[in-house]
Every structure is written in C-alpha cells, then in structure tokens.
Protein backbone atom coordinates (compact mmCIF):
# COMPACT_ATOMS: atom_id res chain seq x y z
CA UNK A 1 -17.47 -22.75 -172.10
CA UNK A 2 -16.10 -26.43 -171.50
CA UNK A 3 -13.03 -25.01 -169.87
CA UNK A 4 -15.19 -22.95 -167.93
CA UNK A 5 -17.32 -26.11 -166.56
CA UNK A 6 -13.95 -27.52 -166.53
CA UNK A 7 -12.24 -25.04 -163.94
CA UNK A 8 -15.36 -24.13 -161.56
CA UNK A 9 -16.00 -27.98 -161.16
CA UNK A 10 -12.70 -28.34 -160.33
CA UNK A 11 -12.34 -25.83 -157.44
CA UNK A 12 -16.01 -26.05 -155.86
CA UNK A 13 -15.20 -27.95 -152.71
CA UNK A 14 -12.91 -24.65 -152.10
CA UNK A 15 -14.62 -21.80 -153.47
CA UNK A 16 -16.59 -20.23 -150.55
CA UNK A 17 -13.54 -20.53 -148.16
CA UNK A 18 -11.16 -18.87 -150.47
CA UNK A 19 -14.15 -15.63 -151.21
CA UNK A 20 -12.91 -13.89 -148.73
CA UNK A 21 -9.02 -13.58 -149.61
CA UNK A 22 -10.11 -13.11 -153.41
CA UNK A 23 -12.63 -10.39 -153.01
CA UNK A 24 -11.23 -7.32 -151.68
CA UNK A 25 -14.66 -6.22 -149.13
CA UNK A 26 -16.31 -8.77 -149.64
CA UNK A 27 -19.45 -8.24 -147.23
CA UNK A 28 -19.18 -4.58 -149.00
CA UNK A 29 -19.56 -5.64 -152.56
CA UNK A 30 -22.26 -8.82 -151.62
CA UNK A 31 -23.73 -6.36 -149.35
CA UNK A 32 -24.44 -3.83 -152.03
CA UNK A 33 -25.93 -6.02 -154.48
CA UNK A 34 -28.37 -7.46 -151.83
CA UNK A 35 -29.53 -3.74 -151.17
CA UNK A 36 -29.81 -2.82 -154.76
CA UNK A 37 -32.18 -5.85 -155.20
CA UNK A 38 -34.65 -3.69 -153.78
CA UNK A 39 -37.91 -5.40 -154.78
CA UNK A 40 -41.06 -3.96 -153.01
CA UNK A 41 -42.75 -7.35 -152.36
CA UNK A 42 -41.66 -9.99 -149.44
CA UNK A 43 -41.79 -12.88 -151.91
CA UNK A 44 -40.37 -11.91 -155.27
CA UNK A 45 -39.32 -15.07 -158.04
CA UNK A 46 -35.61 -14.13 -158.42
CA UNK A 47 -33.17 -15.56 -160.60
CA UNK A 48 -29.63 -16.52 -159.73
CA UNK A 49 -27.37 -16.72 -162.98
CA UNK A 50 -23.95 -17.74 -162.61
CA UNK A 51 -25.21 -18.85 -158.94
CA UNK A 52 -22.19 -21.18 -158.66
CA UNK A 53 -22.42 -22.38 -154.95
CA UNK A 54 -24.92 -20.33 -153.87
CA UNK A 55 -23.63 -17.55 -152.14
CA UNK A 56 -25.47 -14.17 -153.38
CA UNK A 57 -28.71 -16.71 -153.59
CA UNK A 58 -28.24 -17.45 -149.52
CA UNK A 59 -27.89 -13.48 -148.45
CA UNK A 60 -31.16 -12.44 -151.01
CA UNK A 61 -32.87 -15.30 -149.46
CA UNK A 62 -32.06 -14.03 -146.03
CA UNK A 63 -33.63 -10.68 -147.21
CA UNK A 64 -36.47 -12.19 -148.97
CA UNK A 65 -37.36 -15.45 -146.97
CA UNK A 66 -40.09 -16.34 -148.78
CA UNK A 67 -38.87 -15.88 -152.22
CA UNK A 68 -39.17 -18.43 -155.07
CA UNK A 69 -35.18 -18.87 -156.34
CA UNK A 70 -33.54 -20.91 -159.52
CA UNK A 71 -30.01 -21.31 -159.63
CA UNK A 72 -28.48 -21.38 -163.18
CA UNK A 73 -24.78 -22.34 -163.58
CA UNK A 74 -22.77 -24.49 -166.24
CA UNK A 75 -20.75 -25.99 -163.41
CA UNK A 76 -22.79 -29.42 -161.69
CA UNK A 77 -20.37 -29.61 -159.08
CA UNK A 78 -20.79 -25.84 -157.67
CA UNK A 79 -25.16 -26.42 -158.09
CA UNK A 80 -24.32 -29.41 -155.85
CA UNK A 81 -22.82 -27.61 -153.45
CA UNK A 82 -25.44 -25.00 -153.20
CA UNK A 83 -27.61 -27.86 -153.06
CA UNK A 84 -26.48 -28.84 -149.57
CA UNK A 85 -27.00 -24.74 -148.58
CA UNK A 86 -30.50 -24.70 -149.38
CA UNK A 87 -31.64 -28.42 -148.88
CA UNK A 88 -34.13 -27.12 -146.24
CA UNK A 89 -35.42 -24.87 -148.67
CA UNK A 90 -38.77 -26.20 -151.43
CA UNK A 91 -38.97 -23.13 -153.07
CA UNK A 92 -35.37 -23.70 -154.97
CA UNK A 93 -34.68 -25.48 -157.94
CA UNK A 94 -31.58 -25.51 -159.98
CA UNK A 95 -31.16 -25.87 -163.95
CA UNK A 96 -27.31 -26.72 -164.87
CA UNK A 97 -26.23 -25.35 -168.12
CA UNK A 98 -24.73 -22.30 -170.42
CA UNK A 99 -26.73 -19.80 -169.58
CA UNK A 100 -24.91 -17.62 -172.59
CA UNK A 101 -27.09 -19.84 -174.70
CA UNK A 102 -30.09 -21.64 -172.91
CA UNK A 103 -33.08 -20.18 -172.36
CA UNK A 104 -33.45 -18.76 -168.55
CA UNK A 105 -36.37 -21.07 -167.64
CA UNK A 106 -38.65 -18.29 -166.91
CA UNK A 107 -39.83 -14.71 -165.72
CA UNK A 108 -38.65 -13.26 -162.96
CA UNK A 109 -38.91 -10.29 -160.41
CA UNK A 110 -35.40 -10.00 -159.77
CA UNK A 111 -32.03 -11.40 -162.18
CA UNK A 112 -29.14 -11.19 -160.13
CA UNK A 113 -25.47 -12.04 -160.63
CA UNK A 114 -22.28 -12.44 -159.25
CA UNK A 115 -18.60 -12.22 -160.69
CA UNK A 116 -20.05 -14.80 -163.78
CA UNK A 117 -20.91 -12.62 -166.28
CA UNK A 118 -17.56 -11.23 -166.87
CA UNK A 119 -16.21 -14.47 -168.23
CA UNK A 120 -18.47 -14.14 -171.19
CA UNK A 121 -17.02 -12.48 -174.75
CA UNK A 122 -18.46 -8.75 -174.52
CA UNK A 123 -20.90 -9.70 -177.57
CA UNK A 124 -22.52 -12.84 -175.42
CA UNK A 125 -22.29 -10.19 -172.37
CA UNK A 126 -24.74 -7.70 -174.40
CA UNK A 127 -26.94 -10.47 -175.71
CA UNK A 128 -27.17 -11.63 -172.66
CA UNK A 129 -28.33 -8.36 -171.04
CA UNK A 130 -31.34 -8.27 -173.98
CA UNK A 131 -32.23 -11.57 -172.84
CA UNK A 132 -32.47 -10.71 -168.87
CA UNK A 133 -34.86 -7.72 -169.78
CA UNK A 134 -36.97 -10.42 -171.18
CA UNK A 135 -37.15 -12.42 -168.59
CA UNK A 136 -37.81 -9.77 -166.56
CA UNK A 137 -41.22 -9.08 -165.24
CA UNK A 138 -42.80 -5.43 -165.37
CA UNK A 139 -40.69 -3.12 -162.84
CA UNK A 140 -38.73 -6.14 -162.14
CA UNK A 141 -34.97 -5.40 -161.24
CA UNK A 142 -31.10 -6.51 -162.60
CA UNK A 143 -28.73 -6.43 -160.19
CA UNK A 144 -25.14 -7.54 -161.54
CA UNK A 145 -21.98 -7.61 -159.28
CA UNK A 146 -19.23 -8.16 -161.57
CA UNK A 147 -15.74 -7.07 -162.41
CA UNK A 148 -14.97 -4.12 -164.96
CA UNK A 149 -11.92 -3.15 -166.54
CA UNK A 150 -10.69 -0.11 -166.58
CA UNK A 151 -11.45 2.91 -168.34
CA UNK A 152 -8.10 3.33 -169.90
CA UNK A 153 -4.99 0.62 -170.22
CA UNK A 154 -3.49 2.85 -167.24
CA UNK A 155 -6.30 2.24 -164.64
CA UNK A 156 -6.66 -1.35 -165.86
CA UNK A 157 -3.09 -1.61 -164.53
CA UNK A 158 -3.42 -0.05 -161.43
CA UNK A 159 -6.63 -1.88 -160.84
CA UNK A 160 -4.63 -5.50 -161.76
CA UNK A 161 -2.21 -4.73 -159.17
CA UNK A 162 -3.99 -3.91 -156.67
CA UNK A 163 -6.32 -7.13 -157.05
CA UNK A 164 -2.67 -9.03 -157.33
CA UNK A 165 -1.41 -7.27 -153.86
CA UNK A 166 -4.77 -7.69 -151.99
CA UNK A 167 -4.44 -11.80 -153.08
CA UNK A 168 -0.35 -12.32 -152.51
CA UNK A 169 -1.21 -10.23 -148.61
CA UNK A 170 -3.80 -13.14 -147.79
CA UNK A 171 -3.71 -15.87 -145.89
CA UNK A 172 -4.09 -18.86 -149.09
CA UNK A 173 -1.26 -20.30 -149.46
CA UNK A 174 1.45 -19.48 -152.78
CA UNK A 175 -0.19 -22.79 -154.63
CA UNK A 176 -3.58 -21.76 -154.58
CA UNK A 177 -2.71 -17.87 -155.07
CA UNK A 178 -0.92 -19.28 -158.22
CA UNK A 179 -4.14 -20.95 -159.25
CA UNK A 180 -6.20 -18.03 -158.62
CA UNK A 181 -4.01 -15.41 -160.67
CA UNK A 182 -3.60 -18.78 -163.60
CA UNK A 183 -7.48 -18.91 -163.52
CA UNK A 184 -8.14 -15.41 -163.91
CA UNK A 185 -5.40 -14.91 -166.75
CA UNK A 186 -7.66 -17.40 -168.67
CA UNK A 187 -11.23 -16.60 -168.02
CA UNK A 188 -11.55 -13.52 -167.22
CA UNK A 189 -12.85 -11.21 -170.10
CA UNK A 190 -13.73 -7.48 -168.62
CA UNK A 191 -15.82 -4.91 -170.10
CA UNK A 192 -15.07 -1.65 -169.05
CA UNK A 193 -18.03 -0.24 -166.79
CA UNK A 194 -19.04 2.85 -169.06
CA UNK A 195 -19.70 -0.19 -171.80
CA UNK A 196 -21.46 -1.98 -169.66
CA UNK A 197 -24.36 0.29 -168.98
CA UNK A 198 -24.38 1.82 -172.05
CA UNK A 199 -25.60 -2.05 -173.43
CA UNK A 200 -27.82 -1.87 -170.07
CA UNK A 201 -29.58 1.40 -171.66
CA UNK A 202 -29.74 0.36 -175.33
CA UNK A 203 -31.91 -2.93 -173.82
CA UNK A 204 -34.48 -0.46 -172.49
CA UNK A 205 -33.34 -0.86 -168.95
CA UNK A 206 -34.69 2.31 -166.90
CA UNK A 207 -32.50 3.87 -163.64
CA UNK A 208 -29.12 2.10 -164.56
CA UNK A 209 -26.99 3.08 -161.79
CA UNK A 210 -23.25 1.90 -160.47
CA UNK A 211 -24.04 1.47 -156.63
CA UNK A 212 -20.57 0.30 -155.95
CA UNK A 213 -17.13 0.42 -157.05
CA UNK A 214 -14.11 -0.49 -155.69
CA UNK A 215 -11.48 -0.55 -158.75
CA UNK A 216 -12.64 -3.67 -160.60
CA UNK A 217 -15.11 -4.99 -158.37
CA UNK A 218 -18.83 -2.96 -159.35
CA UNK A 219 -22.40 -3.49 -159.05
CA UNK A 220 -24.46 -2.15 -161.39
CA UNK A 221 -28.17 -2.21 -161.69
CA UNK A 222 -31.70 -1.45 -163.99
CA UNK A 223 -35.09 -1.60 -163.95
CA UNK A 224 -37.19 -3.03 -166.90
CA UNK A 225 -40.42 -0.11 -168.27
C-alpha cells in the first residue's frame, strides 16, 4: 500500500485535469454513480472511500447539499487537495489512511467509491465489502464505480485496448500517457464484475445491480436489510 501512497501523492497536483482523457465518459460513469446514490433523505452521512481529491464527494454534495461527508484515502497529498474543494464546507472532515485495514470511522447512509477499490488484492476487495455493510446504516446504500476485468482473457483484451486507444487519441501528452499506462500495469488488480457482486450478495447486500458498464469502467450498487 506504500507504493500506492507513493504514486497518488505523486500525481495529485494533476489528477483532476488528466480525468477526463483517462476515463472514457466520464460525466456518464460519475453521473451514474451519483444517481444510484439514491438516498431518500436531503441530508444523508455519506462516506467517501478512496475519495482521493474529491471528485465523486463534490457531485454527491451537489445532489445532497446538506449532507454530512468524510473523505478516507491513504494518499495526504490528494485529501489536501480536496481540502481546498470543500474549504467552504463544515460538514467535511477527512481521515488519511489504508482504508483496506483501518476502521471506517463510522456509520453511514451512503459508502461510495470511485476507481480505488480495484487496486486492492480480490481477498482485501471482499473483506472490504463485509466491512462497508457494517458501516452501513439500515436501508443505507453502496454505490461503487470501479473497473472490472473481463469475463474471459478474450474480453479482458479487447477491453485493455480499447482503454489503451481511448488514452493514446487524447490530448496528454506521450510522457504522461506513458505514466498512466506504467501506473496502471502496477496497481491495478481487477475483479471480474460477475465476482464482484457475487461477494456483494454473500455480505447480505439486498438489490445488487450493475447500473453502468462501459467495458471496464462499471458501477455497481446494494442496499444493506
């Protein structure tokens, strides 16, 4: 988890202006996860892990104004960068650590994610999953937008390539595209999606549902009994 810190730390100052060339539709993917977040009060507590700089935390607090929000992330240097996003904001506190092994610093109407969990080994990803349904109030809601790999070493292909194409047809130049592609190489751990909600189920997580998918790029959500 070091290199991890390591890496994230390393590229905050860039990360929200590069989003956009990464993540093939981005406002689609962002966009879905806000929606499935669909929590019937106007001021849930929500939970942001892997919040990095802040950027699924902004849009759900656009949606939920007067929300309570905590932003967990192992990286200091992305927290202190969403720092500056939600200075004007009381109701927003941030706890920096490995949230694979820490305790999630409370209960919560809503535990949402974004491309973070998939950097875990598949048996932190599961444990981690048990852990969100306990933190998770009655009724209260898991949204995770994350990669998946493929179902079979064929699609993972095709989805790989297509990532690589979307990236190389940007706009960042060949040295950051280079860091991008290096950085995912050694991070990135994918589950494949059918996995993924079958550990959702066995946690006890009600109306698990893929509400998007674009190749590797899904959101999946649950609701705890």
């Amino acid at each position: 988890m070091e290199y991890i810190r390591t890496a994230f730390n390393a590229t905050a100052s860039r990360y929200d202006a590069q989003r956009r060339w990464v993540i093939p539709d981005l406002d689609g993917f962002y966009g879905a996860a806000v929606k499935a977040a669909n929590w019937p009060g106007s001021s849930p507590a929500i939970l942001d892990i892997g919040a990095g700089t802040g950027l699924l935390s902004a849009l759900l607090m656009e949606r939920y104004p007067g929300a309570t929000l905590t932003l967990l992330d192992i990286s200091d240097q992305m927290l202190e960068v969403a720092k500056k996003r939600f200075s004007s904001n009381p109701r927003t506190r941030y706890i920096t650590g490995d949230y694979s092994t820490r305790d999630l610093g409370g209960r919560y109407d809503l535990i949402c994610s974004a491309l973070s969990i998939h950097h875990l080994l598949h048996e932190d990803k599961q444990a981690l999953f048990w852990r969100v349904y306990d933190a998770l109030n009655p009724n209260g809601i898991f949204v995770n937008a994350d990669q998946a790999a493929g179902e079979t070493a064929a699609l993972d292909r095709q989805y790989l390539q297509y990532w690589d194409e979307f990236v190389r047809n940007g706009p960042l130049g060949k040295d950051e595209q280079a860091e991008i592609l290096k950085r995912r190489a050694a991070l990135d751990k994918n589950a494949k999606l059918s996995v993924q909600l079958g550990w959702l189920r066995c946690c006890g997580f009600l109306d698990v549902d893929v509400v998007y998918c674009n190749r590797i790029f899904v959101v999946i959500t649950g609701r705890k009994k």
